[in-house]
C-alpha atoms as a PDB file:
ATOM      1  CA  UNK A   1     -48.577  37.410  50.610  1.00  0.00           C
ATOM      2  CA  UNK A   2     -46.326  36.657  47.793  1.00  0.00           C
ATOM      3  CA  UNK A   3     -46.648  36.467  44.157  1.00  0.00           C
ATOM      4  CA  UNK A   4     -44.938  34.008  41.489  1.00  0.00           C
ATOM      5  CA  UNK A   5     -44.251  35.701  38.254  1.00  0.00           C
ATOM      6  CA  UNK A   6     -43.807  33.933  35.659  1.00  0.00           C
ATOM      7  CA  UNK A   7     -41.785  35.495  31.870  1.00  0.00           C
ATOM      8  CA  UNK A   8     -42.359  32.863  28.626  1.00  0.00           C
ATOM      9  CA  UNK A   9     -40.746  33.168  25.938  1.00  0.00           C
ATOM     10  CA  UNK A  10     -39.931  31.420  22.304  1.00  0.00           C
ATOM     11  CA  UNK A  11     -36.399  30.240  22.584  1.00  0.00           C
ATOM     12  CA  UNK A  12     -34.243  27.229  22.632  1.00  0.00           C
ATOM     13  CA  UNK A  13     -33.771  25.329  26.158  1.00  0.00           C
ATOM     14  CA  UNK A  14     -30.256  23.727  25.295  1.00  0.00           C
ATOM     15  CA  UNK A  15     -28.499  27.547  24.350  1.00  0.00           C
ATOM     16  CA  UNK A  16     -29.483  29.344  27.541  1.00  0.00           C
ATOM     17  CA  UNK A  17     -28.110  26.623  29.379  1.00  0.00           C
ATOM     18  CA  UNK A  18     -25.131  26.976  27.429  1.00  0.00           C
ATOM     19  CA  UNK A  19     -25.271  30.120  27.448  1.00  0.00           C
ATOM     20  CA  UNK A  20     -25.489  29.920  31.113  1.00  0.00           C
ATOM     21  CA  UNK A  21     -22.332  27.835  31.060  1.00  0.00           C
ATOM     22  CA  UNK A  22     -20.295  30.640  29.324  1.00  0.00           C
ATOM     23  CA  UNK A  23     -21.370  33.700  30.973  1.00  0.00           C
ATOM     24  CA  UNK A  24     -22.144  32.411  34.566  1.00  0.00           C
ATOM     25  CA  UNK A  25     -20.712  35.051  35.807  1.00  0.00           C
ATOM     26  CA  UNK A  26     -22.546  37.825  34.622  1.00  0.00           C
ATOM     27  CA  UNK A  27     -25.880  35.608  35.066  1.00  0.00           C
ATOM     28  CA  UNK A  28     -24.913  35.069  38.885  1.00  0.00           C
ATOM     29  CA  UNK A  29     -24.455  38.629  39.012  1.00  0.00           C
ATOM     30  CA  UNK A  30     -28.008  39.456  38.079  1.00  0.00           C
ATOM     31  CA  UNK A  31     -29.445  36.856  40.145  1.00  0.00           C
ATOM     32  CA  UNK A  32     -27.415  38.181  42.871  1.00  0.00           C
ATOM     33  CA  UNK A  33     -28.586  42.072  42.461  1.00  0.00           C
ATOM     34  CA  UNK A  34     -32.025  40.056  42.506  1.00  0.00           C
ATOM     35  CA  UNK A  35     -31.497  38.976  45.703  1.00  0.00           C
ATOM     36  CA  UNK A  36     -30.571  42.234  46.812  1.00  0.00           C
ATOM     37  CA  UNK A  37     -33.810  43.406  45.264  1.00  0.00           C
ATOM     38  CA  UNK A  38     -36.226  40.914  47.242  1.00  0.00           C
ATOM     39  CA  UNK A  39     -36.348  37.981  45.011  1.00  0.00           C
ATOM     40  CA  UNK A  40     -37.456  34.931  46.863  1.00  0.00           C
ATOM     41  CA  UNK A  41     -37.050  31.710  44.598  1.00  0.00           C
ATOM     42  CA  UNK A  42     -36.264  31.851  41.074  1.00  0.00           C
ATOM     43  CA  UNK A  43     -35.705  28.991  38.126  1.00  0.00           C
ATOM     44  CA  UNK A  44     -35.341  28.366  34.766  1.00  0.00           C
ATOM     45  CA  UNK A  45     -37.350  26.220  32.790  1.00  0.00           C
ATOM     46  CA  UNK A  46     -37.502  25.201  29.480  1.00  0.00           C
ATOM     47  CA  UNK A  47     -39.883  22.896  26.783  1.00  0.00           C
ATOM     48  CA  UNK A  48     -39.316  22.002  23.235  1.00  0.00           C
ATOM     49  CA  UNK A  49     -38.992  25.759  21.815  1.00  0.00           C
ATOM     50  CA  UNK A  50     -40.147  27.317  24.816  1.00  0.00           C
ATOM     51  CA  UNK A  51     -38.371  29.041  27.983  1.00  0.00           C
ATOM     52  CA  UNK A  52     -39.845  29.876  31.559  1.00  0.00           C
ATOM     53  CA  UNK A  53     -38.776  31.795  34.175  1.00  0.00           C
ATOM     54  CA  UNK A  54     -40.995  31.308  37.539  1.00  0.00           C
ATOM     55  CA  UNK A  55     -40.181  33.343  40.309  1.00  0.00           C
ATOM     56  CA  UNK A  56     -41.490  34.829  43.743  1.00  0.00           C
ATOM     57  CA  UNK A  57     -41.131  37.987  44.938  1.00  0.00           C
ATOM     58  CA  UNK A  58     -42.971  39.542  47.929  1.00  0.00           C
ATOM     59  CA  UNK A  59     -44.807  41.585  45.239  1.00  0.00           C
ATOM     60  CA  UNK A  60     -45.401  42.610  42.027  1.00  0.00           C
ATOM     61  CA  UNK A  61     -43.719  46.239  42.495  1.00  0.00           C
ATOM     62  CA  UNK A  62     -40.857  44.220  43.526  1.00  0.00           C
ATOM     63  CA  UNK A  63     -40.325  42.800  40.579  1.00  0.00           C
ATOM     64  CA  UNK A  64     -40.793  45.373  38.401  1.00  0.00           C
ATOM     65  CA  UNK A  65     -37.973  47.666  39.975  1.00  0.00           C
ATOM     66  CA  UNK A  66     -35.928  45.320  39.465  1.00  0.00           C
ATOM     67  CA  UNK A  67     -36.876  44.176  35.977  1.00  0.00           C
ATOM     68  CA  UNK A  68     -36.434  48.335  34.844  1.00  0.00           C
ATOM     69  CA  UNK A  69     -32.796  48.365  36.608  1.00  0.00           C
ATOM     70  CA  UNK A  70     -31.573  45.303  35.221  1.00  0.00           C
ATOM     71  CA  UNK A  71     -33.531  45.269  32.102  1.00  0.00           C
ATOM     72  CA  UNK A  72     -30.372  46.167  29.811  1.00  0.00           C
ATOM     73  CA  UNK A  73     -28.896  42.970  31.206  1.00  0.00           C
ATOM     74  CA  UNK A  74     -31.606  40.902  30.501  1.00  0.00           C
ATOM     75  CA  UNK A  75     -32.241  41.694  27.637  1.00  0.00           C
ATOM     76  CA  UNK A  76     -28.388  41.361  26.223  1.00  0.00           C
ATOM     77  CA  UNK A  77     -28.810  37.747  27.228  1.00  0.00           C
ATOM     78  CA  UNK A  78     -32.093  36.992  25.989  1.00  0.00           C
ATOM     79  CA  UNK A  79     -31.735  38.529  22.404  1.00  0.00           C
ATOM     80  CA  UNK A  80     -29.091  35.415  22.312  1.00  0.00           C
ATOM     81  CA  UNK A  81     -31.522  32.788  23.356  1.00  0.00           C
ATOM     82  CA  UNK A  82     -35.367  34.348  22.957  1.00  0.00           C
ATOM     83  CA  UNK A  83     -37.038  34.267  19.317  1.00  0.00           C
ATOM     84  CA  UNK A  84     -40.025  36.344  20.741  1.00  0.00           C
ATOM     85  CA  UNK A  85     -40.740  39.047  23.131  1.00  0.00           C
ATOM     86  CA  UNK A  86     -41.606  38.033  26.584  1.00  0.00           C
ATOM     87  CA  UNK A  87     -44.788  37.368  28.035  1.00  0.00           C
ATOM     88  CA  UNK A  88     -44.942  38.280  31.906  1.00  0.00           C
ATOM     89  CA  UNK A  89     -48.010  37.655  34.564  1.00  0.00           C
ATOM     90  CA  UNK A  90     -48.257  37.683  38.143  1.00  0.00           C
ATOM     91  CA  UNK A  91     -49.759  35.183  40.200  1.00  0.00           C
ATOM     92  CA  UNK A  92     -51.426  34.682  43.438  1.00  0.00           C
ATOM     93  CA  UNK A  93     -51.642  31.985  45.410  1.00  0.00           C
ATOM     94  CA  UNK A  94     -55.551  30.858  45.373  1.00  0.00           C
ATOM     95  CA  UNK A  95     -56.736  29.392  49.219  1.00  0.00           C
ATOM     96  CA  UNK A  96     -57.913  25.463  47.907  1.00  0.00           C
ATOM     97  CA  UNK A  97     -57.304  23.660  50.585  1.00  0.00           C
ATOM     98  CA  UNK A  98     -55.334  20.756  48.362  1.00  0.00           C
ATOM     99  CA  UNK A  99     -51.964  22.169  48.642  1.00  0.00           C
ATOM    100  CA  UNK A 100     -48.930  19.846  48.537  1.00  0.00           C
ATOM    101  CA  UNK A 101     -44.960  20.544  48.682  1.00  0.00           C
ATOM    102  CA  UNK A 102     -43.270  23.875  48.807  1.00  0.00           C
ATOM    103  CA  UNK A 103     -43.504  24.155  52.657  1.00  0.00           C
END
């Protein structure tokens, strides 16, 4: 079963997606090598001085492999759009009975 990680951080919704704008490039290039890596869905999200990312990945382990490899990336772009370090968790899905959407 898959999880959905999730990464919060402090940071301002309107410069990543600028900042997204700028270097799309090198962002499509991690999401790519994310791909390559197992990812399964992944999005942005962002509040009123808050981002999100929410992703899946088949597991946890996943994730983190990729996360170490890549982390130099990352973290060049965050450090432009993050005002605090990043909180991750890992999720499992919970059997409720009341699901709705996502296939």
């Amino acid at each position: 079963m898959s999880i959905i990680m999730t990464m919060r951080v402090a940071g301002d919704p309107a410069k990543l997606e600028a900042l997204a704008a700028e270097r799309h490039e090198e962002l499509i290039g991690i999401t790519d090598r994310a791909k390559d890596a197992g990812v399964i869905a992944h999005r942005f999200y962002g509040s009123e001085g808050k981002l999100m990312v929410v992703d899946e990945w088949p597991d946890a382990e996943s994730f983190q492999r990729f996360f170490e490899q890549e982390r130099a990336h990352i973290e060049v772009l965050m450090r432009e759009v993050a005002t605090s370090e990043p909180e991750i968790v890992f999720w499992t899905k919970l059997e409720t009975g009341d699901e709705v959407g996502w296939g």
